[in-house]
Protein backbone atom coordinates (compact mmCIF):
# COMPACT_ATOMS: atom_id res chain seq x y z
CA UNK A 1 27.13 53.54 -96.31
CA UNK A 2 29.98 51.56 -97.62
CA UNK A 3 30.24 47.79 -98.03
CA UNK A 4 32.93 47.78 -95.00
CA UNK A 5 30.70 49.80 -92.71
CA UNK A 6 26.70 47.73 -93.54
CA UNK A 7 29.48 44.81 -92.17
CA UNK A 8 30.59 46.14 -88.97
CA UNK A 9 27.02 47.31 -88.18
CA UNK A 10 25.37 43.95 -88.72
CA UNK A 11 28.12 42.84 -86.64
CA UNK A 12 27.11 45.52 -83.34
CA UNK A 13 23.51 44.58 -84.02
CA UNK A 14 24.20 40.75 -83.52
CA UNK A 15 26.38 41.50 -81.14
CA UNK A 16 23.59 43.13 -79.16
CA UNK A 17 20.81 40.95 -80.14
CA UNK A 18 22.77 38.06 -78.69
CA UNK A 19 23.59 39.93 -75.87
CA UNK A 20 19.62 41.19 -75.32
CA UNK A 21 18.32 37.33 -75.79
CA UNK A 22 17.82 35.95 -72.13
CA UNK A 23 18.84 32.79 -72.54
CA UNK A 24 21.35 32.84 -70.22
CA UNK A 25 19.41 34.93 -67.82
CA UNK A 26 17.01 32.83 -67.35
CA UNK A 27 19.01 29.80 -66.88
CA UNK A 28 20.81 31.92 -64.17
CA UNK A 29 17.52 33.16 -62.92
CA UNK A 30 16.06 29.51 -62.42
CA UNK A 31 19.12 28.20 -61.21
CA UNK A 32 19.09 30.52 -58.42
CA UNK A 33 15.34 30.20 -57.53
CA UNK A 34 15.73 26.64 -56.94
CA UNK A 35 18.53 26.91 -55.07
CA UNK A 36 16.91 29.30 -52.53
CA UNK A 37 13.31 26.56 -52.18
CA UNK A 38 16.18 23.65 -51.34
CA UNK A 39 17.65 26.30 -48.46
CA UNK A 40 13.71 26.90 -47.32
CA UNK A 41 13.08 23.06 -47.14
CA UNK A 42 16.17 22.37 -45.60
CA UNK A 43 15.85 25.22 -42.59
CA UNK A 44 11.97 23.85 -42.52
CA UNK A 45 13.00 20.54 -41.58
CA UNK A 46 15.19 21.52 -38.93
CA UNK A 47 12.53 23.04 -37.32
CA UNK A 48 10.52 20.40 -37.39
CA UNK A 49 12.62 18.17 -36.23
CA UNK A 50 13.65 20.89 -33.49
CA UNK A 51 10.18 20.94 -32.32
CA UNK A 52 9.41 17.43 -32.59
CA UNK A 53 12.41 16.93 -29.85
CA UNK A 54 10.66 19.65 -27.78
CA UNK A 55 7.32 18.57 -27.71
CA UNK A 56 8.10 15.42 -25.62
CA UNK A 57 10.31 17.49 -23.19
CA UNK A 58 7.63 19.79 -22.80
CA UNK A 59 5.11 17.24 -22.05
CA UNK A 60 7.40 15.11 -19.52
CA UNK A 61 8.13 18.89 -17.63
CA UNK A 62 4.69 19.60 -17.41
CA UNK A 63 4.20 15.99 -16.13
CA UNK A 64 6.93 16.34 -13.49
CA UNK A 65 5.44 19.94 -12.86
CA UNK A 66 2.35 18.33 -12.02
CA UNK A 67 4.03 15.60 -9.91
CA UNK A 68 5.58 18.04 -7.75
CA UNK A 69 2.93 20.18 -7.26
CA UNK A 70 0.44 17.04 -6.22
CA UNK A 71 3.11 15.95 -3.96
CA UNK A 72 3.90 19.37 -1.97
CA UNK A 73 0.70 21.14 -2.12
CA UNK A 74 -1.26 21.37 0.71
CA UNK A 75 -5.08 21.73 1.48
CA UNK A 76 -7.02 22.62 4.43
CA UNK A 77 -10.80 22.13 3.37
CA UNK A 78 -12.40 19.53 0.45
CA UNK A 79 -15.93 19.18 -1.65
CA UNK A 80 -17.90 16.51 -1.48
CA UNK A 81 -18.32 14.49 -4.53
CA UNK A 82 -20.61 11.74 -3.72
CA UNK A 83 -22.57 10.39 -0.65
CA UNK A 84 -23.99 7.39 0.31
CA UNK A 85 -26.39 5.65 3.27
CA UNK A 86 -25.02 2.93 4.69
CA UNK A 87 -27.65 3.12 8.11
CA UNK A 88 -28.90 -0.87 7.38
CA UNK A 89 -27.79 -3.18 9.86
CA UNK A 90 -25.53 -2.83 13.04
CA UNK A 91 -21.82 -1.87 12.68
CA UNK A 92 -17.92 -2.93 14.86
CA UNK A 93 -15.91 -1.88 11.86
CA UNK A 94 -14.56 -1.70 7.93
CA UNK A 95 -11.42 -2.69 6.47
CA UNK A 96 -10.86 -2.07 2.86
CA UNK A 97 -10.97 -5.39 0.88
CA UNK A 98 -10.29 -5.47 -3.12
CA UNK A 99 -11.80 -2.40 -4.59
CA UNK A 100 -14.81 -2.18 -1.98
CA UNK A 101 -15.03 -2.05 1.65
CA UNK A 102 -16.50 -4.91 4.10
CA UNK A 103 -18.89 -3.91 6.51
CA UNK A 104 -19.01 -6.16 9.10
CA UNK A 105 -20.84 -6.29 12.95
CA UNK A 106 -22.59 -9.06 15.27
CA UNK A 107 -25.41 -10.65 12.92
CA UNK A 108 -23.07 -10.37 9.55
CA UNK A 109 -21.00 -8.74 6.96
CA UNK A 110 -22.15 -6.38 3.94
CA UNK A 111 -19.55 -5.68 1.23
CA UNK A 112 -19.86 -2.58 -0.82
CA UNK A 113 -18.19 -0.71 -3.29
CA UNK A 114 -16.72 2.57 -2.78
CA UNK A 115 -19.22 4.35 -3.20
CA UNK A 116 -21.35 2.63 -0.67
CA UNK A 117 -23.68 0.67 -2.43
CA UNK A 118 -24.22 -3.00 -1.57
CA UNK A 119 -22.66 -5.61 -3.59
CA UNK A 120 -23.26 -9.25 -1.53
CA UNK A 121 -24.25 -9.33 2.22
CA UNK A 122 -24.05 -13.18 4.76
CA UNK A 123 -25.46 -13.52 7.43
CA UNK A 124 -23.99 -15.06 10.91
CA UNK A 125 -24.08 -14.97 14.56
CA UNK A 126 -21.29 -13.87 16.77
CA UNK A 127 -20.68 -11.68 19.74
CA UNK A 128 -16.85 -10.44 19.10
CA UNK A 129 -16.33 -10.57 15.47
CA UNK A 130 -12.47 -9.83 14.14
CA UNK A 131 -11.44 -9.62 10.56
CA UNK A 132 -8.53 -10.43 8.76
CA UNK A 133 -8.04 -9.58 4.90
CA UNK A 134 -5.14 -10.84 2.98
CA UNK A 135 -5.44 -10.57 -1.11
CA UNK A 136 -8.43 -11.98 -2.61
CA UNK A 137 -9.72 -13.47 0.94
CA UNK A 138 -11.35 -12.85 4.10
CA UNK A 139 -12.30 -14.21 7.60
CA UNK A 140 -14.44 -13.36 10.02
CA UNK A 141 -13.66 -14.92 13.33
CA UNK A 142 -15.44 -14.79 16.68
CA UNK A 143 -12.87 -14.06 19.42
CA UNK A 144 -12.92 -16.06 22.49
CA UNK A 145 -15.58 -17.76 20.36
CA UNK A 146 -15.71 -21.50 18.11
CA UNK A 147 -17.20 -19.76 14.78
CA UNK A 148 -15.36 -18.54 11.68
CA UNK A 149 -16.20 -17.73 8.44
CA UNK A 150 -14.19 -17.55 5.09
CA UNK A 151 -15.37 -15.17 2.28
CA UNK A 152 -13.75 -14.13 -1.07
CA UNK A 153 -14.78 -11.30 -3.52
CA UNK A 154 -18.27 -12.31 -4.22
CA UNK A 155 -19.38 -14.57 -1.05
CA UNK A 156 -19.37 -16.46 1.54
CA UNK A 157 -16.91 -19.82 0.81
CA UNK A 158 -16.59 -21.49 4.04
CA UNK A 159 -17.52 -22.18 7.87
CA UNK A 160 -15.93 -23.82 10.86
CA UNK A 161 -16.14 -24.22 14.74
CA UNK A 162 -13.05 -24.72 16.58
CA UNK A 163 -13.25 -26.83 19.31
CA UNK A 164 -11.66 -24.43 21.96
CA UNK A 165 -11.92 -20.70 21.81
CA UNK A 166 -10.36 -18.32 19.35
CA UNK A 167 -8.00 -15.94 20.21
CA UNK A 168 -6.11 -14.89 17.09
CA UNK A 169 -6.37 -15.11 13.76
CA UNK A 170 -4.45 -15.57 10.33
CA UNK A 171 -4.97 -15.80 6.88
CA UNK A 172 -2.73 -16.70 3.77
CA UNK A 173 -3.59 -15.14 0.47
CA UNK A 174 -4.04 -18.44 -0.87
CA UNK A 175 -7.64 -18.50 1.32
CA UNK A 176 -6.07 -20.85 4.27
CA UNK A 177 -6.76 -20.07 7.86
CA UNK A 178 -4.78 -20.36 10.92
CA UNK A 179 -6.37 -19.84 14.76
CA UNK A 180 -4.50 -19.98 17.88
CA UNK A 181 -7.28 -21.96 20.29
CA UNK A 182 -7.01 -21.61 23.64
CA UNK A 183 -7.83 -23.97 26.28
CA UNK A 184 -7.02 -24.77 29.92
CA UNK A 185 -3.24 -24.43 30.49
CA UNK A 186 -2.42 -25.01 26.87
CA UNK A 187 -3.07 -23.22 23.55
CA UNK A 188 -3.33 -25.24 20.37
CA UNK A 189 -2.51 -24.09 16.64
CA UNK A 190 -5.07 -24.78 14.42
CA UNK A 191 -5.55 -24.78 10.67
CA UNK A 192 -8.09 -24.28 7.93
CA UNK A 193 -8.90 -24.76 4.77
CA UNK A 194 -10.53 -21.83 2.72
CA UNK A 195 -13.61 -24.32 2.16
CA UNK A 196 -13.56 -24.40 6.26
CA UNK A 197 -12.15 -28.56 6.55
CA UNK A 198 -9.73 -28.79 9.12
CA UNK A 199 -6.38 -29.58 7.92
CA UNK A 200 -4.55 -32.29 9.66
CA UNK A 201 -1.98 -30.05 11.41
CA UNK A 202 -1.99 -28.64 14.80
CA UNK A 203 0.43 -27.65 17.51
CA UNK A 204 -0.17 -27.61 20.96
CA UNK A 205 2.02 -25.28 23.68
CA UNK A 206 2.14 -25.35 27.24
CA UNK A 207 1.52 -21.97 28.94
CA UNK A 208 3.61 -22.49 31.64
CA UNK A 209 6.59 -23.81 29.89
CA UNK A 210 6.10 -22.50 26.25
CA UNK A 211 4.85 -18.57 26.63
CA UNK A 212 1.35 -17.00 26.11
CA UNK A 213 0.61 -16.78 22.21
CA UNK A 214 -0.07 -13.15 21.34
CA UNK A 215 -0.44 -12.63 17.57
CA UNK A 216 0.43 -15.22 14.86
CA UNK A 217 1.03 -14.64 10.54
CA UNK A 218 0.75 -16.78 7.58
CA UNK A 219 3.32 -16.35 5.04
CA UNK A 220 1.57 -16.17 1.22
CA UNK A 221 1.07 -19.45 0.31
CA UNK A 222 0.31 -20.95 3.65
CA UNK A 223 3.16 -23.28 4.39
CA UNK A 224 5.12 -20.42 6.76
CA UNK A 225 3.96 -19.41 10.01
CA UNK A 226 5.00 -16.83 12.59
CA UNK A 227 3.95 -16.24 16.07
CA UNK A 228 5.01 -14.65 19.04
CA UNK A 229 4.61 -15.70 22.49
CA UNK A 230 5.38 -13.95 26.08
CA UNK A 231 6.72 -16.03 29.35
CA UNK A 232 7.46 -15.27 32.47
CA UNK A 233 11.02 -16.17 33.67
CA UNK A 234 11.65 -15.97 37.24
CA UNK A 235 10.06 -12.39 37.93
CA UNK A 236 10.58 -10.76 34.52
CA UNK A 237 7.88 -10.78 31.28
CA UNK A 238 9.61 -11.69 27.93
CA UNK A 239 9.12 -12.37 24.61
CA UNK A 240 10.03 -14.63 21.93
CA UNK A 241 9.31 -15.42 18.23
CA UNK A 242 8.81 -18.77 16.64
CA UNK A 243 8.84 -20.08 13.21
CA UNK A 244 7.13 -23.19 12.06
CA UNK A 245 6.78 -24.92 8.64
CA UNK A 246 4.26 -27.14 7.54
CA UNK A 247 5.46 -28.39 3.49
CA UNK A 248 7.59 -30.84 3.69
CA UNK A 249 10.63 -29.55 4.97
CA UNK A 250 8.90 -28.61 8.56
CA UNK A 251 7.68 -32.31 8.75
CA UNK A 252 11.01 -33.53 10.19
CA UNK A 253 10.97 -30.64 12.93
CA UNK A 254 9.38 -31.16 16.52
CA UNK A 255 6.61 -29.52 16.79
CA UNK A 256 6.82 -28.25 12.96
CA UNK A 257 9.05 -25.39 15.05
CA UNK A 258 12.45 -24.26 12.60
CA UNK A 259 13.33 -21.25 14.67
CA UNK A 260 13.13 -19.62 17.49
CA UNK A 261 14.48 -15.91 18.67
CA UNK A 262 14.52 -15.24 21.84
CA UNK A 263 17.70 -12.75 22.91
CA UNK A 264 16.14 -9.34 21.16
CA UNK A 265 12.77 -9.68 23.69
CA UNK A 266 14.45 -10.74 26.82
CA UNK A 267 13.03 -7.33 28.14
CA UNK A 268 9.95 -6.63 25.29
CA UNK A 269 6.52 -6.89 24.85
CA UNK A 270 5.48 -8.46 21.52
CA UNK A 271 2.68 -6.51 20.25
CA UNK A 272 2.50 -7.85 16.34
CA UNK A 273 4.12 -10.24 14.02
CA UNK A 274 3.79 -9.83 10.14
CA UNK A 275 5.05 -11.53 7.25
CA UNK A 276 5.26 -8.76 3.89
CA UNK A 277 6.00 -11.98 1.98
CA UNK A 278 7.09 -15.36 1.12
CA UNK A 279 10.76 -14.53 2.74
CA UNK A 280 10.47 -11.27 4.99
CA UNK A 281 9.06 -11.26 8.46
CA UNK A 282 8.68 -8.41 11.26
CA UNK A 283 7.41 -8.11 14.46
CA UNK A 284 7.00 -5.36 16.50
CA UNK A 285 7.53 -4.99 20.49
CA UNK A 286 7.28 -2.09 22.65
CA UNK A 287 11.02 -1.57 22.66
CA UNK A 288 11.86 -1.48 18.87
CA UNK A 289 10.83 -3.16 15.66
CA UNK A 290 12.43 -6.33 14.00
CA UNK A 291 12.84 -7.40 10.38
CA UNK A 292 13.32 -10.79 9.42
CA UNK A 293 14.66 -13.03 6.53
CA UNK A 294 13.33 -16.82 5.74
CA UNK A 295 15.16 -17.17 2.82
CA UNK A 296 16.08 -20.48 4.23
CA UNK A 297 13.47 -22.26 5.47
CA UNK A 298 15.34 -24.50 8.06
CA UNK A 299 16.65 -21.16 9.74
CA UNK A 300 15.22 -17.65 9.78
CA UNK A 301 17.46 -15.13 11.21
CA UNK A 302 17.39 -11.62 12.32
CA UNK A 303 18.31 -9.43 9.65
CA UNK A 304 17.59 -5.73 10.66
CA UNK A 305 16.61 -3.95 13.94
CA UNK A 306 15.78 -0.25 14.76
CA UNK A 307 15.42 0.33 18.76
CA UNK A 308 12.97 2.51 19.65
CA UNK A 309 13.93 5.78 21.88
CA UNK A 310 10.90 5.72 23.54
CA UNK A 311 7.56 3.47 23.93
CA UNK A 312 5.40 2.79 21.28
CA UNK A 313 1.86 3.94 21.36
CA UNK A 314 0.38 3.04 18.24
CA UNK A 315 0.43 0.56 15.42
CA UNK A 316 -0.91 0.78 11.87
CA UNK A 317 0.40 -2.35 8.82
CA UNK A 318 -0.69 -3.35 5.21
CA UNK A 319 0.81 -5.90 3.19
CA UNK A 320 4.06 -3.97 2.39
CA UNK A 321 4.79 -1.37 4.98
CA UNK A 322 4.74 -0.74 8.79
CA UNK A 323 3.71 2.02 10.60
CA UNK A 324 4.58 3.21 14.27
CA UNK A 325 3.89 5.88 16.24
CA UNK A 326 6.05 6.94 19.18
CA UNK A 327 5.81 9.17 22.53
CA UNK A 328 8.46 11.90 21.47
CA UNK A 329 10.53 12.89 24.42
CA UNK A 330 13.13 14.25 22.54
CA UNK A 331 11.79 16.92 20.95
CA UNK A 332 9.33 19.86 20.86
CA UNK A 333 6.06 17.71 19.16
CA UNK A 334 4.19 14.88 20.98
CA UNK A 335 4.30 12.10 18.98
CA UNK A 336 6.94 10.35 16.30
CA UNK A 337 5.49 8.54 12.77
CA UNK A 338 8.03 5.82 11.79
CA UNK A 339 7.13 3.97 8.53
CA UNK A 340 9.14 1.11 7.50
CA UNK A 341 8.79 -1.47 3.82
CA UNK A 342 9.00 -4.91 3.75
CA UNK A 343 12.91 -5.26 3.99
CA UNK A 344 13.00 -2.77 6.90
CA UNK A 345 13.95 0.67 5.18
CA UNK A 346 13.07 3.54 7.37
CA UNK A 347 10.94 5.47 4.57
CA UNK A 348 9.11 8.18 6.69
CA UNK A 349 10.17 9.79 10.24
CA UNK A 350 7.90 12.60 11.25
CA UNK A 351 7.06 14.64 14.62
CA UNK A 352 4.05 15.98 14.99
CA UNK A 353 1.36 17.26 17.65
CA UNK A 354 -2.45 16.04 17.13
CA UNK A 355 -4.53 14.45 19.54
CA UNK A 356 -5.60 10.97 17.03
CA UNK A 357 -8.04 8.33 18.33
CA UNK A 358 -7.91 6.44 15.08
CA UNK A 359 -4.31 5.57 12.35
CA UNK A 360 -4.95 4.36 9.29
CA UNK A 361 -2.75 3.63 6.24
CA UNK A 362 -3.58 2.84 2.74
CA UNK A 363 -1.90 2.94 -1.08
CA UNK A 364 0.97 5.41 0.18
CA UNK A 365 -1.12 7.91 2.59
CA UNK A 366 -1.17 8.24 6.34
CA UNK A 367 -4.42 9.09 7.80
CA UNK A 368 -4.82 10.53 11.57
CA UNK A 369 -8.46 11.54 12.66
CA UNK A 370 -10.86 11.67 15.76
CA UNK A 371 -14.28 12.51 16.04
CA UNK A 372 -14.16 16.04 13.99
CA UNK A 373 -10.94 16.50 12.14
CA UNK A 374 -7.58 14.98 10.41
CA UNK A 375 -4.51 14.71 9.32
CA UNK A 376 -3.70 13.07 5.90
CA UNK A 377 0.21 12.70 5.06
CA UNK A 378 2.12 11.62 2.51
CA UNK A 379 4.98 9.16 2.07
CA UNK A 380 7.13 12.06 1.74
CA UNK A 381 6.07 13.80 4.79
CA UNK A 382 4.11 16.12 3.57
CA UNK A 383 0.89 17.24 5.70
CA UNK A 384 -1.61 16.77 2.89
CA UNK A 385 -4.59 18.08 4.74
CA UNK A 386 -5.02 19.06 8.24
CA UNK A 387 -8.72 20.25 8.85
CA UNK A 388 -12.10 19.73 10.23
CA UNK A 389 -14.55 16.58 8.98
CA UNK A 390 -18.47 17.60 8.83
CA UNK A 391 -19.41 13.69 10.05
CA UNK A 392 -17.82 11.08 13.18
CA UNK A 393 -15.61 9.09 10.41
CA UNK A 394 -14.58 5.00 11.57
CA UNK A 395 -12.68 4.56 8.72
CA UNK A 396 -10.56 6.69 5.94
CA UNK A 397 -9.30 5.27 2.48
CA UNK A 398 -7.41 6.33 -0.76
CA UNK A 399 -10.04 7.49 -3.82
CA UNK A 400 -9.39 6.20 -7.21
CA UNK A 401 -8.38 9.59 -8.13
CA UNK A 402 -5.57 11.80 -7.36
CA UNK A 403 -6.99 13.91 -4.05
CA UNK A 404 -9.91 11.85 -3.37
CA UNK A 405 -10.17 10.23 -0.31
CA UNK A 406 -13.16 7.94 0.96
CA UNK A 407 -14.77 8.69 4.68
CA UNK A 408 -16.69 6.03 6.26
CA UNK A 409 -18.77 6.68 8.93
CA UNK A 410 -21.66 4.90 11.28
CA UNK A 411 -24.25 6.22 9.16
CA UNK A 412 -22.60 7.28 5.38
CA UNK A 413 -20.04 6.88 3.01
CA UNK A 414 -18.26 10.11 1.57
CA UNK A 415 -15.67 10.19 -1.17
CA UNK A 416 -14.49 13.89 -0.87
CA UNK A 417 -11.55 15.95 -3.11
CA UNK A 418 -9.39 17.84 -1.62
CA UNK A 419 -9.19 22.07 -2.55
């Protein structure tokens, strides 16, 4: 092989060996892997952060889900989850009061929990006992009698006799009492402190000239009063509402009196009066239901009023709302459930056909009942439960948990779930 050809095949053969190397392959080949794991981490981020956007709209559906369905579903029987004696001692009645339940009757008052067992229990004596609860307080008064007795959450705090009779009632949340005391031809304002002194404050009315008192309301902290009073004027029965003040402001007023609204009862029967809070007011007469407004002390005025179609049969309040049923004569069911708030906002109006003998409400649910069944609704309407009851229930409550429901009767306490 000549000089000229050993040249040009050295040449081809480093050519090819440069060519055959991998150098740049590789480079290539590594330059493209890496590319491809930044695309992977890139696409696995966005699902993460896809699914991290999901998962908290998933779990607010299924919440709502569940909100809807414990709203709208409907039950007609329930389990039992716990029972309780409550046979010691006589019973008149229960009202719920903090997270238990007073029991209270002629010789005393037991307060339990709500599962019925006893947590304190006082003794006294009285032959018509009537309780009020408002926040952390109670009182026990004996109607038509001198005896009353103040209680908070874990006993007995005060005592007084009246002087005249009792006939109604009040109670601020602040633990003061006011009784309406009634004597011959006049009636007589009286008021309490939660330790049972008499505070220096009365007012006296004349029957004759000044109305019957019927029912009378502190306002929260005690210095706000509202009662009602009927009169007869010439041969008709009406009614009229009266505001009195005793801070400061009221002390210049006859008679601590700062208003007085007559022209909505020229024709009505007072039944209740209520105040929701420090500034809102209602009262209830047989020909509609009133709302209100104290905003300025010196003059409360008549904010709201809803004229009932027909008579009023029943009456059911807590601190916030107001419940009313109605004969129906309009329409096909029996009876008309009006509930109302504070500021006078019609928030339920149902018809409905049951024969009730007791109307309770409490944390959002109406309860209807008699001797062997009831009706539970909702603040939406809906008829929660409508069934039978295996015991004579006095008294029906709200459980601590969603469903639950306590029944108190003569003899036991029931906290049942609904299914």
């Amino acid at each position: 092989m000549s000089d000229f050809e050993n040249r040009e095949f050295r040449k081809k053969q480093l050519k090819q060996n440069m060519i055959d190397t991998g150098e740049d392959k590789g480079y290539e080949e590594r330059h493209v892997k890496k590319s491809s794991s930044g695309g992977a981490a890139v696409e696995y981020n966005k699902k993460r952060l896809l699914l991290l956007l999901l998962i908290p709209i998933f779990i607010a559906g299924l919440y709502w889900a569940w909100k809807l369905y414990s709203r709208y579903s409907k039950y007609t029987n329930y389990t039992v989850i716990s029972e309780n004696d409550i046979t010691k001692g006589s019973t008149v009645g229960y009202t719920e009061f903090g997270n238990g339940i007073l029991k209270y009757s002629k010789d005393g008052i037991v307060f339990l929990d709500k599962s019925g067992k006893e947590v304190w229990i006082e003794s006294y004596e009285m032959k018509n006992p009537a309780v009020v609860i408002n926040g952390d307080y109670a009182v026990v008064a004996d109607k038509m009698g001198s005896v009353l007795c103040i209680f908070d959450k874990n006993k007995k705090i005060g005592e007084a006799k009246t002087i005249l009779p009792i006939t109604r009632v009040a109670l601020s949340s602040k633990g003061v009492t006011a009784v309406i005391m009634e004597g011959s031809g006049t009636a007589r304002i009286g008021y309490f402190k939660k330790t049972g002194e008499s505070i220096d404050i009365s007012v006296e009315t004349i029957l004759k000239g000044d109305g019957y008192p019927v029912d009378l309301s502190l306002s929260p902290d005690g210095t706000q009063l509202i009662a009602a009073f009927q009169y007869i004027e010439g041969a008709d029965m009406k009614g009229r509402v009266v505001f009195y003040d005793f801070s400061e402001k009221g002390k210049s007023m006859k008679n601590r009196v700062v208003g007085g609204i007559d022209e909505p009862f020229a024709s009505s029967l007072i039944a209740r009066v209520q105040f929701t809070d420090s500034t809102h007011s209602y009262a209830v007469a047989d020909t509609g239901i009133y709302f209100f407004s104290s905003k300025n002390l010196l003059s409360p005025e008549l904010v709201k009023q809803e004229i009932f179609d027909s008579e009023a049969k029943s009456i059911c309040r807590n601190k916030d709302k107001v419940a009313v049923i109605l004969k129906n004569h309009s329409g096909e069911s029996a009876n008309k459930l009006l509930v109302y708030d504070a500021s006078g906002t019609k928030l339920l109006e149902k018809d409905f056909d049951y024969d009730y003998k007791h109307f309770d409400m409490d944390s959002g649910y109406i309860f209807l009942y008699n001797d062997n069944s009831a009706i539970i609704y909702n603040m939406y309407g809906v008829e929660k439960y409508k069934g039978g009851l295996d015991f004579q229930v006095l008294k029906c409550l709200k459980g601590n948990a969603p469903n639950e429901f306590v029944l108190i009767g003569a003899a036991k306490i029931k906290t049942i779930r609904l299914k």
